[in-house]
PDB file of N, CA and C in Angstrom:
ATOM      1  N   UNK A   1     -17.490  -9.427  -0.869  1.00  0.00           N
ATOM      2  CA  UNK A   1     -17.933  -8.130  -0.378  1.00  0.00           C
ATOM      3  C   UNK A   1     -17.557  -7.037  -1.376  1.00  0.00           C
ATOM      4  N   UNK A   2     -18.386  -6.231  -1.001  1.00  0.00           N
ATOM      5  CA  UNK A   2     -17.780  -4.856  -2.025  1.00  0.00           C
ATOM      6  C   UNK A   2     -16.816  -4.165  -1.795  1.00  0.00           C
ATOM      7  N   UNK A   3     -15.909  -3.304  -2.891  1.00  0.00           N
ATOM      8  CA  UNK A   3     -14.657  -2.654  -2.600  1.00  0.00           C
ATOM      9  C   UNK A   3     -14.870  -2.016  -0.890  1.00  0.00           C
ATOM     10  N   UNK A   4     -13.314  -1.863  -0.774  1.00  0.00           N
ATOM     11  CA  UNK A   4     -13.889  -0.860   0.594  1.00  0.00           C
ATOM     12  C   UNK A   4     -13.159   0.419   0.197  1.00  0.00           C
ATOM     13  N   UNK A   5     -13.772   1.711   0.717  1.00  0.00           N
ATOM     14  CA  UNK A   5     -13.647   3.372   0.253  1.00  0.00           C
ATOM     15  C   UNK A   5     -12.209   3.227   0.075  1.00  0.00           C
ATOM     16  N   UNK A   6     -11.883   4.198  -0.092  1.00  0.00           N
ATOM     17  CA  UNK A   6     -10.661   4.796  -0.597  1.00  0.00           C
ATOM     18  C   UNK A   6     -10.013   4.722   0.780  1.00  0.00           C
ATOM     19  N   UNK A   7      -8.786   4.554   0.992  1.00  0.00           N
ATOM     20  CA  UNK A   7      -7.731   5.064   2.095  1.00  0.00           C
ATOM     21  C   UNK A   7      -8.259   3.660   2.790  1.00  0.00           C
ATOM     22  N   UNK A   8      -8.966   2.783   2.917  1.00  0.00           N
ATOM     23  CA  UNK A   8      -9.589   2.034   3.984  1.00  0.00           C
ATOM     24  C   UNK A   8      -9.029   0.449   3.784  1.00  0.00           C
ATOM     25  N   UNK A   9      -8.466  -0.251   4.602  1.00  0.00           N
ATOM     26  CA  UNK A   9      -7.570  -1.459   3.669  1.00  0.00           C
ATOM     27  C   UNK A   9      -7.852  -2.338   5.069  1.00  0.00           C
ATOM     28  N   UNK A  10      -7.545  -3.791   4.132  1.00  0.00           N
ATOM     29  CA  UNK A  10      -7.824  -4.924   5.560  1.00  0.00           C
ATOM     30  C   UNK A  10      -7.477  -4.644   6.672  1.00  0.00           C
ATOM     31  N   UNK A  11      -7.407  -4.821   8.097  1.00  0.00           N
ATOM     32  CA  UNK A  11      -6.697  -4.702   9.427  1.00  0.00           C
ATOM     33  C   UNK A  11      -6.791  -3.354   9.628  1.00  0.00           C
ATOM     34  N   UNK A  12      -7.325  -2.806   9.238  1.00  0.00           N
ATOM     35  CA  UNK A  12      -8.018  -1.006   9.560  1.00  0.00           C
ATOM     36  C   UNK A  12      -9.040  -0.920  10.717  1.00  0.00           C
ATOM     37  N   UNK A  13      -8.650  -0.482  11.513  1.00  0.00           N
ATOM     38  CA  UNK A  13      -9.582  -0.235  12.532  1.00  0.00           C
ATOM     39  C   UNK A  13     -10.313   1.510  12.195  1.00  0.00           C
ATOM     40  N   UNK A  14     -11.477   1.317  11.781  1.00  0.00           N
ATOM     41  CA  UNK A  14     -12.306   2.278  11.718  1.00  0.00           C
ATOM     42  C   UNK A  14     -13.008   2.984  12.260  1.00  0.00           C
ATOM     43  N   UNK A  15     -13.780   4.252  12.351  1.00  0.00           N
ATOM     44  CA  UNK A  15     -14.959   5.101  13.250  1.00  0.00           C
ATOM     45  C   UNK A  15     -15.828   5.955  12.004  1.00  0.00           C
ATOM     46  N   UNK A  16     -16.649   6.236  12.368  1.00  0.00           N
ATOM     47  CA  UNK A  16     -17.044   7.111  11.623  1.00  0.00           C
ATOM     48  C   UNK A  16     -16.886   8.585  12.438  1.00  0.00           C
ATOM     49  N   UNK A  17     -17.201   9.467  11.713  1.00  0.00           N
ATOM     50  CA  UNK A  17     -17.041  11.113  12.084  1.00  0.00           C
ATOM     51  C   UNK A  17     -17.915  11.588  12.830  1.00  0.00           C
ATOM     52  N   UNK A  18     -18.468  11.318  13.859  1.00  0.00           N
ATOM     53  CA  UNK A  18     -19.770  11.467  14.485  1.00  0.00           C
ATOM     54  C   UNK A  18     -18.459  11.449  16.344  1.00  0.00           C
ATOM     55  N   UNK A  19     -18.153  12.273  16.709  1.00  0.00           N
ATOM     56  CA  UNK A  19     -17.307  12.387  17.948  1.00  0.00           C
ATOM     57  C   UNK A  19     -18.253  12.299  19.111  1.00  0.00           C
ATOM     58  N   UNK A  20     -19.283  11.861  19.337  1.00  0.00           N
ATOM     59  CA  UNK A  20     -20.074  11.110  20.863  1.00  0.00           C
ATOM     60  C   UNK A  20     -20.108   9.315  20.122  1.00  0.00           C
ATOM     61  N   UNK A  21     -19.859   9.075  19.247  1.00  0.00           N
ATOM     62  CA  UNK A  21     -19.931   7.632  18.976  1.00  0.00           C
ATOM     63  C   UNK A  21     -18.598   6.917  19.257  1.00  0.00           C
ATOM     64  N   UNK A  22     -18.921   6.176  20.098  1.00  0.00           N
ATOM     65  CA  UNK A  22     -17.228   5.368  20.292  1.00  0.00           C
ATOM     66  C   UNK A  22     -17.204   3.862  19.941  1.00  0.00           C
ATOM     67  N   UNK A  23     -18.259   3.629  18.636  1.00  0.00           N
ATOM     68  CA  UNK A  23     -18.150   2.461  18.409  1.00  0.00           C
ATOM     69  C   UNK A  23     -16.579   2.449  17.448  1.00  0.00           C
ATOM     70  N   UNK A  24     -16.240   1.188  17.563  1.00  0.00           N
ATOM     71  CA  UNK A  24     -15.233   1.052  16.175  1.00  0.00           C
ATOM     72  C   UNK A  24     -15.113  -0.192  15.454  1.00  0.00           C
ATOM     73  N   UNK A  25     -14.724  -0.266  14.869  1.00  0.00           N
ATOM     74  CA  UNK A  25     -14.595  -1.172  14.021  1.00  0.00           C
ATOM     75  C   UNK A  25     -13.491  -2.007  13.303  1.00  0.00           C
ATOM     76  N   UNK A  26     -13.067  -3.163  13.226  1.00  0.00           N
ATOM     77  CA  UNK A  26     -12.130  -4.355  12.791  1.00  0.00           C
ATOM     78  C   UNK A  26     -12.422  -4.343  11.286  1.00  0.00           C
ATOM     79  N   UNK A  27     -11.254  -3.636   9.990  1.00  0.00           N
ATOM     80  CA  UNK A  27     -12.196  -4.525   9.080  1.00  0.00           C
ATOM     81  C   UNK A  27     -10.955  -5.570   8.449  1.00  0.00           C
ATOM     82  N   UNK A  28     -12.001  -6.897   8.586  1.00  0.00           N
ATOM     83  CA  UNK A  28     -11.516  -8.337   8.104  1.00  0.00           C
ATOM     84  C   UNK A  28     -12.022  -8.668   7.164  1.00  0.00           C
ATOM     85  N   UNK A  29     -11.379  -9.465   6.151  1.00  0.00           N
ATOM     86  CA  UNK A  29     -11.895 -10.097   5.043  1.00  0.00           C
ATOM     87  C   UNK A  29     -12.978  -8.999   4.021  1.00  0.00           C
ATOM     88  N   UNK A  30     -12.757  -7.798   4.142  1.00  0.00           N
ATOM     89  CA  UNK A  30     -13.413  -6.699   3.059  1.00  0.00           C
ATOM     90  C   UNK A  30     -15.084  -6.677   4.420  1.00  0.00           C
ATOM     91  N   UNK A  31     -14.979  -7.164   5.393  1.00  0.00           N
ATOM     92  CA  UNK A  31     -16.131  -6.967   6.079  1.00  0.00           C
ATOM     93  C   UNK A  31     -15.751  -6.099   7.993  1.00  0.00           C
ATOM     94  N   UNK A  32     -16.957  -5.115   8.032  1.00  0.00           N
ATOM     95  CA  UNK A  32     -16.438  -4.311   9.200  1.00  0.00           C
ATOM     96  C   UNK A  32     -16.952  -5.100   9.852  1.00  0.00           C
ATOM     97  N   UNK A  33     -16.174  -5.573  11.604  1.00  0.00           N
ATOM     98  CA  UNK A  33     -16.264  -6.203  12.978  1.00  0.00           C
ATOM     99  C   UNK A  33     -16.385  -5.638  13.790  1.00  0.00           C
ATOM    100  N   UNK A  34     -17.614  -4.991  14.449  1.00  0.00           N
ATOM    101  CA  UNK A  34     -17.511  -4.175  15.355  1.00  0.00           C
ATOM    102  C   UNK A  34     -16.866  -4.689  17.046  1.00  0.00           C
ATOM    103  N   UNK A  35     -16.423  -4.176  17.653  1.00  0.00           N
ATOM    104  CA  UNK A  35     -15.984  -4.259  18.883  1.00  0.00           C
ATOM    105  C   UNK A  35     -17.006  -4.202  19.777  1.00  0.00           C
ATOM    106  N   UNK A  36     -17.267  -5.208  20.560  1.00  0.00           N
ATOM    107  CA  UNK A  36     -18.718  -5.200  21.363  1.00  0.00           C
ATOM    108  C   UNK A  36     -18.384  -3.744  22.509  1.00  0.00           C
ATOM    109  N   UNK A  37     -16.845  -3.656  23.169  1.00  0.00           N
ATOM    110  CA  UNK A  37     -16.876  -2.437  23.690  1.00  0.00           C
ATOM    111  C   UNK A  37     -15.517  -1.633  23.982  1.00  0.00           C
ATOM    112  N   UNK A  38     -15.288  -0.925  24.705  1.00  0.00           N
ATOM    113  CA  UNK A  38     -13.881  -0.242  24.433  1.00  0.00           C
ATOM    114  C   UNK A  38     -13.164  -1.147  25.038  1.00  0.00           C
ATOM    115  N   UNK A  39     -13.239  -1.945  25.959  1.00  0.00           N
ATOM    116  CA  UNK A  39     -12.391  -2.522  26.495  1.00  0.00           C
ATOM    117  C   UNK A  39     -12.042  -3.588  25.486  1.00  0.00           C
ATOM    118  N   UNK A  40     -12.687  -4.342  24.879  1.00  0.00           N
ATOM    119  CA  UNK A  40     -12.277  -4.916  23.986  1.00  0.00           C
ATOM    120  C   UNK A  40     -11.316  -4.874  23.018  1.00  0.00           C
ATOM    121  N   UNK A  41     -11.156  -3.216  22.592  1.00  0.00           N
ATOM    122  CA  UNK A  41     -10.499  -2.453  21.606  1.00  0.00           C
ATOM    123  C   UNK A  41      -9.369  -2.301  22.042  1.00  0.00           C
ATOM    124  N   UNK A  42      -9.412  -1.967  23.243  1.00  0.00           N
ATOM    125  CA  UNK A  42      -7.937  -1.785  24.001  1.00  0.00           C
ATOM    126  C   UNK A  42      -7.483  -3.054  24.244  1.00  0.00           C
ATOM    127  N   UNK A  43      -8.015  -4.347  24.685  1.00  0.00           N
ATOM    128  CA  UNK A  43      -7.687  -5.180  24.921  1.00  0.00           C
ATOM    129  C   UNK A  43      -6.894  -5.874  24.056  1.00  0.00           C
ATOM    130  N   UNK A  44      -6.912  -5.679  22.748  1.00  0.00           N
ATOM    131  CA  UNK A  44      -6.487  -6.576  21.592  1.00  0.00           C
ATOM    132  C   UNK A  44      -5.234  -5.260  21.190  1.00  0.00           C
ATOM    133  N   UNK A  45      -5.227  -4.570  22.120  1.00  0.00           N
ATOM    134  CA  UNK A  45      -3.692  -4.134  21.393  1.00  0.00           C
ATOM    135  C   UNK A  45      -4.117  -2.701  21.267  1.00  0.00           C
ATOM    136  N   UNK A  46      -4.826  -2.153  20.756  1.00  0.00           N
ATOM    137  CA  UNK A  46      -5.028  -0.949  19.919  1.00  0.00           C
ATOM    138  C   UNK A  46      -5.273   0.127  20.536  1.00  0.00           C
ATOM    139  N   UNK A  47      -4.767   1.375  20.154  1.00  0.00           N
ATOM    140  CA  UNK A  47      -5.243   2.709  20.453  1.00  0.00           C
ATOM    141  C   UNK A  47      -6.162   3.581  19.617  1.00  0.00           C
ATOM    142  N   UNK A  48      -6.087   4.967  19.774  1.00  0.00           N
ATOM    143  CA  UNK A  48      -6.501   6.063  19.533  1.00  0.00           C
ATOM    144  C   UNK A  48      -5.767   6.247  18.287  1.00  0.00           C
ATOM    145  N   UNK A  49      -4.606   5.881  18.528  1.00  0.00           N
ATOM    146  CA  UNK A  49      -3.843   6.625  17.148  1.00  0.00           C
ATOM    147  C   UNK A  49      -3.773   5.168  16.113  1.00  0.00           C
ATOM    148  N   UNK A  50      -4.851   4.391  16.305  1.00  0.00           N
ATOM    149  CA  UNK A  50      -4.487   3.501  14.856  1.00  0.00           C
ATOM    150  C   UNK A  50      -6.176   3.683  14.653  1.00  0.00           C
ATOM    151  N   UNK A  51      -6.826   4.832  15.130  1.00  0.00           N
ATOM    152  CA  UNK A  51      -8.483   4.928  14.452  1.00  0.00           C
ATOM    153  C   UNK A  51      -8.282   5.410  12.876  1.00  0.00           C
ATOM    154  N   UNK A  52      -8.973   5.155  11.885  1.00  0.00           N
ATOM    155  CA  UNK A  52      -9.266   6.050  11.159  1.00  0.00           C
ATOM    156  C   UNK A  52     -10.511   5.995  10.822  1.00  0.00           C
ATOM    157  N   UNK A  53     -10.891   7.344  10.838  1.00  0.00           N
ATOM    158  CA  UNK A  53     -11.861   8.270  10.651  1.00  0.00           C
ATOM    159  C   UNK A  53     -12.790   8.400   9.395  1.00  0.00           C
ATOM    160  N   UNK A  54     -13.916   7.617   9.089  1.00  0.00           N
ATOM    161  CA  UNK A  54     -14.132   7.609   7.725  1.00  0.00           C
ATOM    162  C   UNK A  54     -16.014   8.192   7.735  1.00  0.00           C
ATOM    163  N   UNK A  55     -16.136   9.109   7.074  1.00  0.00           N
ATOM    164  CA  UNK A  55     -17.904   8.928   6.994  1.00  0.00           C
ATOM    165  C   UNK A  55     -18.954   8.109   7.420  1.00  0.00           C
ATOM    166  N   UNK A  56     -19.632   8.508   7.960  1.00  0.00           N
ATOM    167  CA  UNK A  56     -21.274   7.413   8.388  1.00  0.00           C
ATOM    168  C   UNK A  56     -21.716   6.914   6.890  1.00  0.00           C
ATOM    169  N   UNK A  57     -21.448   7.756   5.931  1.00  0.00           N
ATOM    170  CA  UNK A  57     -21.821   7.301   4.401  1.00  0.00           C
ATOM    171  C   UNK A  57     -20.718   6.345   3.504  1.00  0.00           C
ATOM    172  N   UNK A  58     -19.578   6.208   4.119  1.00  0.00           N
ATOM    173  CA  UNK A  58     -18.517   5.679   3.645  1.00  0.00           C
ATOM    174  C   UNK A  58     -18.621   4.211   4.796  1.00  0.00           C
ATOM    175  N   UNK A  59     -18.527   4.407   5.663  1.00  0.00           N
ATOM    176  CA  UNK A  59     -19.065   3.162   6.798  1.00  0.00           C
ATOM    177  C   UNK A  59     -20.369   2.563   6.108  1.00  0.00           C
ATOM    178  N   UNK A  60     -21.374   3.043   6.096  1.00  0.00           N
ATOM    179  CA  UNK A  60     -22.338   2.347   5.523  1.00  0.00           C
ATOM    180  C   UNK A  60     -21.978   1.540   4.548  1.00  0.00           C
ATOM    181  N   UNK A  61     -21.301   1.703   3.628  1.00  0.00           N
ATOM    182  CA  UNK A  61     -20.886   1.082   1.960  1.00  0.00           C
ATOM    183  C   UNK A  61     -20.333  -0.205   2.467  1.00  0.00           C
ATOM    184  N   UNK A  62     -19.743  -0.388   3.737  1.00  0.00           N
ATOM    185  CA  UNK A  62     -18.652  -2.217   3.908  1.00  0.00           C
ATOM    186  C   UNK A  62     -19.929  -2.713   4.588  1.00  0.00           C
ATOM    187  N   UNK A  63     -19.711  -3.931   4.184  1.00  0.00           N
ATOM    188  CA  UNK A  63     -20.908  -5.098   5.175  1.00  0.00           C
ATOM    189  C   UNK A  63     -20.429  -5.450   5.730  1.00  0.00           C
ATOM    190  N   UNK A  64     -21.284  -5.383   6.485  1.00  0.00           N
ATOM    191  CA  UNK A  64     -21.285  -6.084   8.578  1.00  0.00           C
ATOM    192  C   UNK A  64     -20.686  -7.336   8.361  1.00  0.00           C
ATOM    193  N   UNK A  65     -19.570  -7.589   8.832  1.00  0.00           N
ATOM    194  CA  UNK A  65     -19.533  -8.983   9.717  1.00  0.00           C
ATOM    195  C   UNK A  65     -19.729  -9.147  11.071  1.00  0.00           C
ATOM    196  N   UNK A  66     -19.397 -10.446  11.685  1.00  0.00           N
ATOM    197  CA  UNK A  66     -19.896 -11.099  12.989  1.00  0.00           C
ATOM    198  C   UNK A  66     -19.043 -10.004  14.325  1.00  0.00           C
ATOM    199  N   UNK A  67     -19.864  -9.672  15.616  1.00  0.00           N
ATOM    200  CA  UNK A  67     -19.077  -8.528  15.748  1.00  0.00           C
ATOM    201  C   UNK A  67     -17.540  -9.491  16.325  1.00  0.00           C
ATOM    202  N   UNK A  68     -16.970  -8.701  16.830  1.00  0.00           N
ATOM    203  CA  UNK A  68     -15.573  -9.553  17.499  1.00  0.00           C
ATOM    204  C   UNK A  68     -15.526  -9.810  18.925  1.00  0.00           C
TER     205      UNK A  68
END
């Protein structure tokens, strides 16, 4: 896969900057995993405060993996 942006590193749970979108994202192996839904997100441990926040144009740049 291709680099991933700046600040953005394996086991990063991601969003983009768009605040009505509550998708997020797992990224594994240099590839983003989306979370089929919030409960999911919460389910595996995680909050609000381990999102980070990265561009719809910076999101675009990692390839999709399988969602989780």
């Amino acid at each position: 896969s291709a680099d991933l942006p700046e600040d953005v590193g394996e086991n990063d749970i991601v969003t983009n900057d768009d605040p009505f979108d509550t998708t997020r994202f797992l990224i594994q192996d240099g590839l983003k995993r989306r979370f089929r839904n919030l409960g999911e997100f919460y389910g595996r441990g995680f909050t609000l405060s381990d999102l980070k926040t990265i561009t719809q144009q910076q999101l675009d740049t990692i390839v999709d993996g399988e969602d989780l």
